[in-house]
PDB file of N, CA and C in Angstrom:
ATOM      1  N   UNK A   1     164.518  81.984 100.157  1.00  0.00           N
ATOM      2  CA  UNK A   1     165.484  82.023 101.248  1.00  0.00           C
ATOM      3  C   UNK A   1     164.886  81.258 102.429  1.00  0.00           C
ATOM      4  N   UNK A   2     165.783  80.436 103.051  1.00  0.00           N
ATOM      5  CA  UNK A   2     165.208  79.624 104.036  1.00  0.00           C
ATOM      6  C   UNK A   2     166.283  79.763 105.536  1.00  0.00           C
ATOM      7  N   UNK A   3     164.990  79.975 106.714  1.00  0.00           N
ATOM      8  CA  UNK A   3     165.928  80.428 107.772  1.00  0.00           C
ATOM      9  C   UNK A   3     165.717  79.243 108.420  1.00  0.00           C
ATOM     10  N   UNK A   4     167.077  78.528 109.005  1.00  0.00           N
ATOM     11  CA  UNK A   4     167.214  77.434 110.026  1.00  0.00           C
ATOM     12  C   UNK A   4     166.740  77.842 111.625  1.00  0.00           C
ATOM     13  N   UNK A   5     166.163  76.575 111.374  1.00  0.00           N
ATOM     14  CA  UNK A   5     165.898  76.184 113.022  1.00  0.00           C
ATOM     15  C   UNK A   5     166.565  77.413 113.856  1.00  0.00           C
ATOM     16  N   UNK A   6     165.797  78.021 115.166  1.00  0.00           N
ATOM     17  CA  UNK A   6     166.824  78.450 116.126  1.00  0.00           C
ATOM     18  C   UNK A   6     167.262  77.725 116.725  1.00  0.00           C
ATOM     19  N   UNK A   7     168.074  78.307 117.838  1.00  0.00           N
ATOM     20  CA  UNK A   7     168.492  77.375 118.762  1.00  0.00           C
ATOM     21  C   UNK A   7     167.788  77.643 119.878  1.00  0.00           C
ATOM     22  N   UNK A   8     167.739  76.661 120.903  1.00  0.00           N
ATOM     23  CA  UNK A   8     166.462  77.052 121.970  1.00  0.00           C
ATOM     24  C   UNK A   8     167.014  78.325 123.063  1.00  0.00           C
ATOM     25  N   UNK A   9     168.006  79.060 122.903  1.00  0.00           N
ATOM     26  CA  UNK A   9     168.076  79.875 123.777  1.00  0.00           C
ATOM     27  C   UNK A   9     167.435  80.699 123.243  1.00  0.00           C
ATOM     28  N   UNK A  10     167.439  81.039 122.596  1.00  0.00           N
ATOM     29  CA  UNK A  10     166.205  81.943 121.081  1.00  0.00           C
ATOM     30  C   UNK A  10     165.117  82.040 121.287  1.00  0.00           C
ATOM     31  N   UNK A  11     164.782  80.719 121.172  1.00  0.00           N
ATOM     32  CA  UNK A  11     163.170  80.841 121.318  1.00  0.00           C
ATOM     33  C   UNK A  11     162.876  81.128 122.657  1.00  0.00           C
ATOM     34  N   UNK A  12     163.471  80.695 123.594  1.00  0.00           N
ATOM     35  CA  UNK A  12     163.519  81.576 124.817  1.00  0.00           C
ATOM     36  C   UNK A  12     163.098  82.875 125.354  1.00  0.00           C
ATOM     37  N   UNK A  13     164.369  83.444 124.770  1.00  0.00           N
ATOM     38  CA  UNK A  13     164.492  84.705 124.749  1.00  0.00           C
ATOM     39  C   UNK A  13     162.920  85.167 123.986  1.00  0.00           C
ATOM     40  N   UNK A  14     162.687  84.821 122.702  1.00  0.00           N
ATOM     41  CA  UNK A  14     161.073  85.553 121.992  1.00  0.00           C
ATOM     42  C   UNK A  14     160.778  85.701 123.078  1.00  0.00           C
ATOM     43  N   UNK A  15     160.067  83.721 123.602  1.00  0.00           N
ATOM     44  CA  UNK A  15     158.933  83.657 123.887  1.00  0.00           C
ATOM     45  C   UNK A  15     159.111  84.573 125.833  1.00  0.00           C
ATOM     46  N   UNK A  16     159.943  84.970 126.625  1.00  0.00           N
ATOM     47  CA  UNK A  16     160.087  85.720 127.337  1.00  0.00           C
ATOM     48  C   UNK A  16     159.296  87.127 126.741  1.00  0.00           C
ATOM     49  N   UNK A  17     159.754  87.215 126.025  1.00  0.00           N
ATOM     50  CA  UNK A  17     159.774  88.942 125.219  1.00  0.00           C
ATOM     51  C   UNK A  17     157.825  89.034 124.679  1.00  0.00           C
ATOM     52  N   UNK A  18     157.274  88.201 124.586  1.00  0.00           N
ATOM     53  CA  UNK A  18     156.117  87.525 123.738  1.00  0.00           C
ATOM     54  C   UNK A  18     156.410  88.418 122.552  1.00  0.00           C
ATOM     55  N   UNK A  19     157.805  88.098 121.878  1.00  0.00           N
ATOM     56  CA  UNK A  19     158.158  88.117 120.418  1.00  0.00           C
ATOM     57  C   UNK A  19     157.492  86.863 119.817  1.00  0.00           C
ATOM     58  N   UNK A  20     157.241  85.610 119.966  1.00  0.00           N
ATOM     59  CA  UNK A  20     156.877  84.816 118.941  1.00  0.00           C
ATOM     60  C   UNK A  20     155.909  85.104 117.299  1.00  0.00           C
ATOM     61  N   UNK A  21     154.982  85.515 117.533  1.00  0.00           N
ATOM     62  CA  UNK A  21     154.014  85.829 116.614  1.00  0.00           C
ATOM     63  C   UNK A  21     154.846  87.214 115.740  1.00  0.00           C
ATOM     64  N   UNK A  22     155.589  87.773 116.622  1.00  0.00           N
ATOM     65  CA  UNK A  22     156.129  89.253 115.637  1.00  0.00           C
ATOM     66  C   UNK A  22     157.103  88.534 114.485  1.00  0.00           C
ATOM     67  N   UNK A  23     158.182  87.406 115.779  1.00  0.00           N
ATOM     68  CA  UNK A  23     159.077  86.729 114.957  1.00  0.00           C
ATOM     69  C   UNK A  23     158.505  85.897 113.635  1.00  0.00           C
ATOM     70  N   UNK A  24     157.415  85.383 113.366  1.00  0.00           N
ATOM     71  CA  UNK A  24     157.281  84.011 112.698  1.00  0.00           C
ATOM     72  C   UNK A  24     156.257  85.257 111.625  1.00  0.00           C
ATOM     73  N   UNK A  25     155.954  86.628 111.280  1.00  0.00           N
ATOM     74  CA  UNK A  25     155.612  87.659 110.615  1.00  0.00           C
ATOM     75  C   UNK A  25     156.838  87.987 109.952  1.00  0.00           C
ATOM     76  N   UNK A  26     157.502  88.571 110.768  1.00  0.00           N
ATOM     77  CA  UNK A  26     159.295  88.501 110.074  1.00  0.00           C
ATOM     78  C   UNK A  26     159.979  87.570 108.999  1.00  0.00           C
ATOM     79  N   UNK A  27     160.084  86.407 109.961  1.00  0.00           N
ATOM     80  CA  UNK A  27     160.390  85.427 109.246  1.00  0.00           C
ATOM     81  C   UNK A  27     159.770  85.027 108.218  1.00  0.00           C
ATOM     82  N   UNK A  28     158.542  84.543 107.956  1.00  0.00           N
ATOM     83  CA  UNK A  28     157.908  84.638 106.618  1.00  0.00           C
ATOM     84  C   UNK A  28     158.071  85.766 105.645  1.00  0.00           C
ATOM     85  N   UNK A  29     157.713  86.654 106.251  1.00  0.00           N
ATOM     86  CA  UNK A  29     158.435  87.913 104.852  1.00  0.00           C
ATOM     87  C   UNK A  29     159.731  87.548 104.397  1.00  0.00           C
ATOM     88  N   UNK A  30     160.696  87.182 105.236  1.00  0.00           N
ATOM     89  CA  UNK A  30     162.369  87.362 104.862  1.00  0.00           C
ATOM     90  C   UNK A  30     162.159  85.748 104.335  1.00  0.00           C
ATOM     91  N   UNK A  31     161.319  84.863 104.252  1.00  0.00           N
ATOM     92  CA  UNK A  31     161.842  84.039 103.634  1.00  0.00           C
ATOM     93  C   UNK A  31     160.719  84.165 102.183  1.00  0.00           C
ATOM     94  N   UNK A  32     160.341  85.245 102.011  1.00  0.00           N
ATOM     95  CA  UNK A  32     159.960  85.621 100.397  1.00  0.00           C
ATOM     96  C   UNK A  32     160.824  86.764  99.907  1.00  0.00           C
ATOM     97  N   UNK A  33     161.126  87.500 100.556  1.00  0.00           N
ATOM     98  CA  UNK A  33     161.997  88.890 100.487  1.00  0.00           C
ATOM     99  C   UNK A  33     163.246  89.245 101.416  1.00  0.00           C
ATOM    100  N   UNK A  34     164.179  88.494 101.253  1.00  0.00           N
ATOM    101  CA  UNK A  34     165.007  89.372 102.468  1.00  0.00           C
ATOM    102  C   UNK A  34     165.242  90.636 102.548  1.00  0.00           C
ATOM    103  N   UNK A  35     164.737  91.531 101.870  1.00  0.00           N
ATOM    104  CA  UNK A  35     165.238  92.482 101.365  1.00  0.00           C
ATOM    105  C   UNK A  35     163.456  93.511 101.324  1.00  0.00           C
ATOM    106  N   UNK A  36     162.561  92.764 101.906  1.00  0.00           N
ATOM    107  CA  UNK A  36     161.714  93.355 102.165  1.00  0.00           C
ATOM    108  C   UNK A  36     161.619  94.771 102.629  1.00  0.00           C
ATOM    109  N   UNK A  37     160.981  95.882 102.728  1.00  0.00           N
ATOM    110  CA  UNK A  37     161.365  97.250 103.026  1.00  0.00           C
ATOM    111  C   UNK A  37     160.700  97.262 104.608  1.00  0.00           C
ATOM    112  N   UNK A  38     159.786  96.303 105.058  1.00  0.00           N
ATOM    113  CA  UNK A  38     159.640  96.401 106.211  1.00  0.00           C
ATOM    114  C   UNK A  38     160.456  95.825 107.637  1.00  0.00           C
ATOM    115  N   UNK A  39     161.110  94.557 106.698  1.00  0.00           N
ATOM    116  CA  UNK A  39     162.126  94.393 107.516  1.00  0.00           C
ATOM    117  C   UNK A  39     163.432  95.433 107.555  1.00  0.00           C
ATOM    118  N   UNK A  40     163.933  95.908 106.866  1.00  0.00           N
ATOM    119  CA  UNK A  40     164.850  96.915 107.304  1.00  0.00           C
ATOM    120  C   UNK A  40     165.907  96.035 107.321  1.00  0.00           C
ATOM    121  N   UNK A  41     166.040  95.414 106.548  1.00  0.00           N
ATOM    122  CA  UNK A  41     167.406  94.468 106.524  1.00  0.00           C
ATOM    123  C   UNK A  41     169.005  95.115 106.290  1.00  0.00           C
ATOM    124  N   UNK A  42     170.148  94.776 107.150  1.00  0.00           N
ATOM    125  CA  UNK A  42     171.586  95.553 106.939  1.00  0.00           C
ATOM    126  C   UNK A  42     172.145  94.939 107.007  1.00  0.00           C
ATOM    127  N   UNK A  43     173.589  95.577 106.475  1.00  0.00           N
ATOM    128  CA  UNK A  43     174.961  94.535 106.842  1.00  0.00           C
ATOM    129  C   UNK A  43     175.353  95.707 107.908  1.00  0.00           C
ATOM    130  N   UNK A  44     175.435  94.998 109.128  1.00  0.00           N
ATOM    131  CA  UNK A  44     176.511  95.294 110.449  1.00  0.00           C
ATOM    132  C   UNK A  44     177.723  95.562 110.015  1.00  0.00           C
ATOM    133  N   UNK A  45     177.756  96.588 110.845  1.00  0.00           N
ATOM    134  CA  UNK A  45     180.138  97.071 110.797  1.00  0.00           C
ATOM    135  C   UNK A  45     179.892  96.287 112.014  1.00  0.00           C
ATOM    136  N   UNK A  46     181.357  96.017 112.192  1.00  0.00           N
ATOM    137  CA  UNK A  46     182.375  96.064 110.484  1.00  0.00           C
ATOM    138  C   UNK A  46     181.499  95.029 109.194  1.00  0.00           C
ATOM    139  N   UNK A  47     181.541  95.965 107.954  1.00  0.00           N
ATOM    140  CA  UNK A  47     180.773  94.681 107.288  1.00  0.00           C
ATOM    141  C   UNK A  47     181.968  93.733 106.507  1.00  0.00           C
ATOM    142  N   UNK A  48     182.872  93.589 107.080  1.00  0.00           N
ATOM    143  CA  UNK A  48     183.895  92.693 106.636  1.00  0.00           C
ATOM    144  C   UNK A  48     183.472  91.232 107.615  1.00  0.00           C
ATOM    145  N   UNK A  49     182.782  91.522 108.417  1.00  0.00           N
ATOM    146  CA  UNK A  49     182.383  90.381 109.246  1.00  0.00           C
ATOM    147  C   UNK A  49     181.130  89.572 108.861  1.00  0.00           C
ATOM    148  N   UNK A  50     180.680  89.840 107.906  1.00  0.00           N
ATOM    149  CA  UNK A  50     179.144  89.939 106.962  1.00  0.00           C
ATOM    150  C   UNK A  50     177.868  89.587 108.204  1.00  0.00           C
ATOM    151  N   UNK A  51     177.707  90.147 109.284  1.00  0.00           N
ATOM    152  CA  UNK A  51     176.829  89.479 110.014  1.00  0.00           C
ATOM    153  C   UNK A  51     175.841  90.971 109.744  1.00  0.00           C
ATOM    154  N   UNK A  52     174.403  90.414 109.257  1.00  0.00           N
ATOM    155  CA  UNK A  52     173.325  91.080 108.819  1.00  0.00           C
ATOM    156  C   UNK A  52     172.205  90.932 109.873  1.00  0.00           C
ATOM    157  N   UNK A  53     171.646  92.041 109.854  1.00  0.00           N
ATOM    158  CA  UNK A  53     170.127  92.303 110.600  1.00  0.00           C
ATOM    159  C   UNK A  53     169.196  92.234 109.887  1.00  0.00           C
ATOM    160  N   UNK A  54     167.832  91.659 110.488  1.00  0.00           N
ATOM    161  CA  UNK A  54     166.047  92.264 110.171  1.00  0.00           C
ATOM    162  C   UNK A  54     165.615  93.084 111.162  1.00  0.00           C
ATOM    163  N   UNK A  55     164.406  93.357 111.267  1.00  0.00           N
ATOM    164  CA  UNK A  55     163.744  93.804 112.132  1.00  0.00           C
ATOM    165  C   UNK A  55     162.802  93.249 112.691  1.00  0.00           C
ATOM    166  N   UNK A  56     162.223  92.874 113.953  1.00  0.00           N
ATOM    167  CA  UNK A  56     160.807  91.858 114.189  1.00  0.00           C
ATOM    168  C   UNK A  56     160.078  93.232 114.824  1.00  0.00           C
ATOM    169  N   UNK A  57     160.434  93.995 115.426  1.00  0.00           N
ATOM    170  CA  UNK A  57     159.529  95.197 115.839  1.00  0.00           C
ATOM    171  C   UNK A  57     160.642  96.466 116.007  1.00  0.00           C
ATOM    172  N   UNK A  58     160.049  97.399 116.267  1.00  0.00           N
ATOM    173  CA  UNK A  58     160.871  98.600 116.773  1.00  0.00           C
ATOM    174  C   UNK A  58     161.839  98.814 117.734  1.00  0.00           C
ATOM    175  N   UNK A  59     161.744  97.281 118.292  1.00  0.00           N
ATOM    176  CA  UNK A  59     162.908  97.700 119.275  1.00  0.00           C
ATOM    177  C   UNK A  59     163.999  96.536 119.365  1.00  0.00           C
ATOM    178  N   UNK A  60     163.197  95.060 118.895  1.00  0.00           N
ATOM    179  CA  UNK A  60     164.179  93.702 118.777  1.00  0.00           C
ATOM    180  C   UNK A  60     164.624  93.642 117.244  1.00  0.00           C
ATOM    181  N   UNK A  61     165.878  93.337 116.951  1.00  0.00           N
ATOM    182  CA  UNK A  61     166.689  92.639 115.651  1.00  0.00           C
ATOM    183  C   UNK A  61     167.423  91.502 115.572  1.00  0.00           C
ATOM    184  N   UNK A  62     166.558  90.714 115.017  1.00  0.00           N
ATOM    185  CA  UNK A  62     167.276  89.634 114.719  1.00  0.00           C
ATOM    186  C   UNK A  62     168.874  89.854 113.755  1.00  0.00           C
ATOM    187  N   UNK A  63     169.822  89.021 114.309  1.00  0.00           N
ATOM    188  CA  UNK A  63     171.076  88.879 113.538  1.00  0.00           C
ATOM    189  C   UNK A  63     171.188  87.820 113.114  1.00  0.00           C
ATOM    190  N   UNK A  64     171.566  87.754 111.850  1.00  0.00           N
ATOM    191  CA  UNK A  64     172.025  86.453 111.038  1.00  0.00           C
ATOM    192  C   UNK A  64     173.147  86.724 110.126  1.00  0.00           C
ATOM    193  N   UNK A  65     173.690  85.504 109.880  1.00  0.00           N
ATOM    194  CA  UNK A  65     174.377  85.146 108.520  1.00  0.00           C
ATOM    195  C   UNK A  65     173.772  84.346 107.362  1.00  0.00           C
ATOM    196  N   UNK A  66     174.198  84.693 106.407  1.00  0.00           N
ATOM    197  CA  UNK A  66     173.796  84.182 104.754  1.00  0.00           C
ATOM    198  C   UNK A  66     174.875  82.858 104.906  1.00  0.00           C
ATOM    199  N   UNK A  67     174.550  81.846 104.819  1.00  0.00           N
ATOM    200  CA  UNK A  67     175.227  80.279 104.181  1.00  0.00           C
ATOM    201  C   UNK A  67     175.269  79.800 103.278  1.00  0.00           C
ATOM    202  N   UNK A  68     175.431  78.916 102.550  1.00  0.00           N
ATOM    203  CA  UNK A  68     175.286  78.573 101.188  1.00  0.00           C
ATOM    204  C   UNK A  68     174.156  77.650 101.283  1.00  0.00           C
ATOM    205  N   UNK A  69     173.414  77.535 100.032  1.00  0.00           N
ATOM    206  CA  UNK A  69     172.602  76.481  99.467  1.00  0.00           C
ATOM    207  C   UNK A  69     171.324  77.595  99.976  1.00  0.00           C
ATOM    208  N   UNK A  70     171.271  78.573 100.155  1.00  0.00           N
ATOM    209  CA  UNK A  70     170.118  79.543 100.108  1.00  0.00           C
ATOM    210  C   UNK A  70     169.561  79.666 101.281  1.00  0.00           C
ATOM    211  N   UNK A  71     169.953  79.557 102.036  1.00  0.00           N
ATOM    212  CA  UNK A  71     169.528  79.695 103.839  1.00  0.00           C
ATOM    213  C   UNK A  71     170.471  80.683 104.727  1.00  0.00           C
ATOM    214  N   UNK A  72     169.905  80.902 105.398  1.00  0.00           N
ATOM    215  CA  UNK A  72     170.122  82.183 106.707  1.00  0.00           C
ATOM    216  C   UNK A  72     170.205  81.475 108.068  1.00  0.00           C
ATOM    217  N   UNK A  73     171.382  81.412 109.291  1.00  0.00           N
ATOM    218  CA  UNK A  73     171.250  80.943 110.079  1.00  0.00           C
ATOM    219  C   UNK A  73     171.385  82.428 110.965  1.00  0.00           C
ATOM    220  N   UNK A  74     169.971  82.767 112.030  1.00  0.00           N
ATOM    221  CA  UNK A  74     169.988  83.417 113.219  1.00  0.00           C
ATOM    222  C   UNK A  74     170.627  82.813 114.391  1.00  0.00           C
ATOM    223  N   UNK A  75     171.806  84.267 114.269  1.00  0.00           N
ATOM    224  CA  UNK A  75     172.809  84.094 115.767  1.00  0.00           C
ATOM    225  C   UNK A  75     172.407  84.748 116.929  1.00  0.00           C
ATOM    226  N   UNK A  76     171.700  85.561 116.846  1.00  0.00           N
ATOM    227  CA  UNK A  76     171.640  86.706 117.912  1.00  0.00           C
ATOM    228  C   UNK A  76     169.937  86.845 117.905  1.00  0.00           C
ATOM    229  N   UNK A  77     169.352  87.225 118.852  1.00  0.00           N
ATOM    230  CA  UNK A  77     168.061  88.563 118.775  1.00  0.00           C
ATOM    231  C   UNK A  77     168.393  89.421 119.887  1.00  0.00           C
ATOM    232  N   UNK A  78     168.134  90.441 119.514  1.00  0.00           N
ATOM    233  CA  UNK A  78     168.626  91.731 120.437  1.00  0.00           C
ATOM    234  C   UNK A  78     168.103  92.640 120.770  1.00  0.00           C
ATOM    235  N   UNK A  79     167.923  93.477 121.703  1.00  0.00           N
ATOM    236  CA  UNK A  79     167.019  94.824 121.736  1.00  0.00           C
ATOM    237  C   UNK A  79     168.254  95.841 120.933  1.00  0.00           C
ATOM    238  N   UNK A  80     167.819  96.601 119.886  1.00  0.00           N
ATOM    239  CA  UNK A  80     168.571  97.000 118.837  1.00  0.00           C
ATOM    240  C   UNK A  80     169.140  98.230 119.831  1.00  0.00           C
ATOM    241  N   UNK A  81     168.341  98.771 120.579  1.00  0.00           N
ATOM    242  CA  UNK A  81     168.695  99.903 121.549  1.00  0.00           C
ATOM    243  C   UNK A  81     169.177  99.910 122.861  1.00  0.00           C
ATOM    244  N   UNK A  82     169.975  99.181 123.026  1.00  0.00           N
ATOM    245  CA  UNK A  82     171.156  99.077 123.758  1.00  0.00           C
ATOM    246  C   UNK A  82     172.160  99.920 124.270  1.00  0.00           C
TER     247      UNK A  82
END
């Protein structure tokens, strides 16, 4: 599984957060396992909307969608506790 480029408001946002190093731990797991048990991966309700979560720590989640040809594009990172 291969996750695209962010977009630079993204990396932003990490590197504000000093998420980088948690993110690019994440990301390597989910691109051997999406389904890894440490990421904590879900489908979001409504799940008719298919937009899925990981986890980068206990409190930020990355959101993405599944695309075709085997890649994941991240829309969102979020403090999950909101």
């Amino acid at each position: 599984m291969k996750i695209l480029p962010i977009r630079e408001d993204l990396k932003k946002y990490l590197n504000k957060r000093r998420l980088e190093k948690k993110f690019e731990k994440q990301k390597f797991l989910f691109e051997q396992n999406p389904f890894h048990p440490s990421l904590e991966t879900e489908l979001l309700e409504p799940q008719k909307m298919r937009f899925w979560s990981f986890r980068i720590d206990r409190k930020y989640r990355a959101i993405f969608i599944f695309l075709e040809n085997n890649s994941v594009e991240i829309i969102d990172i979020n403090n999950h506790y909101q």
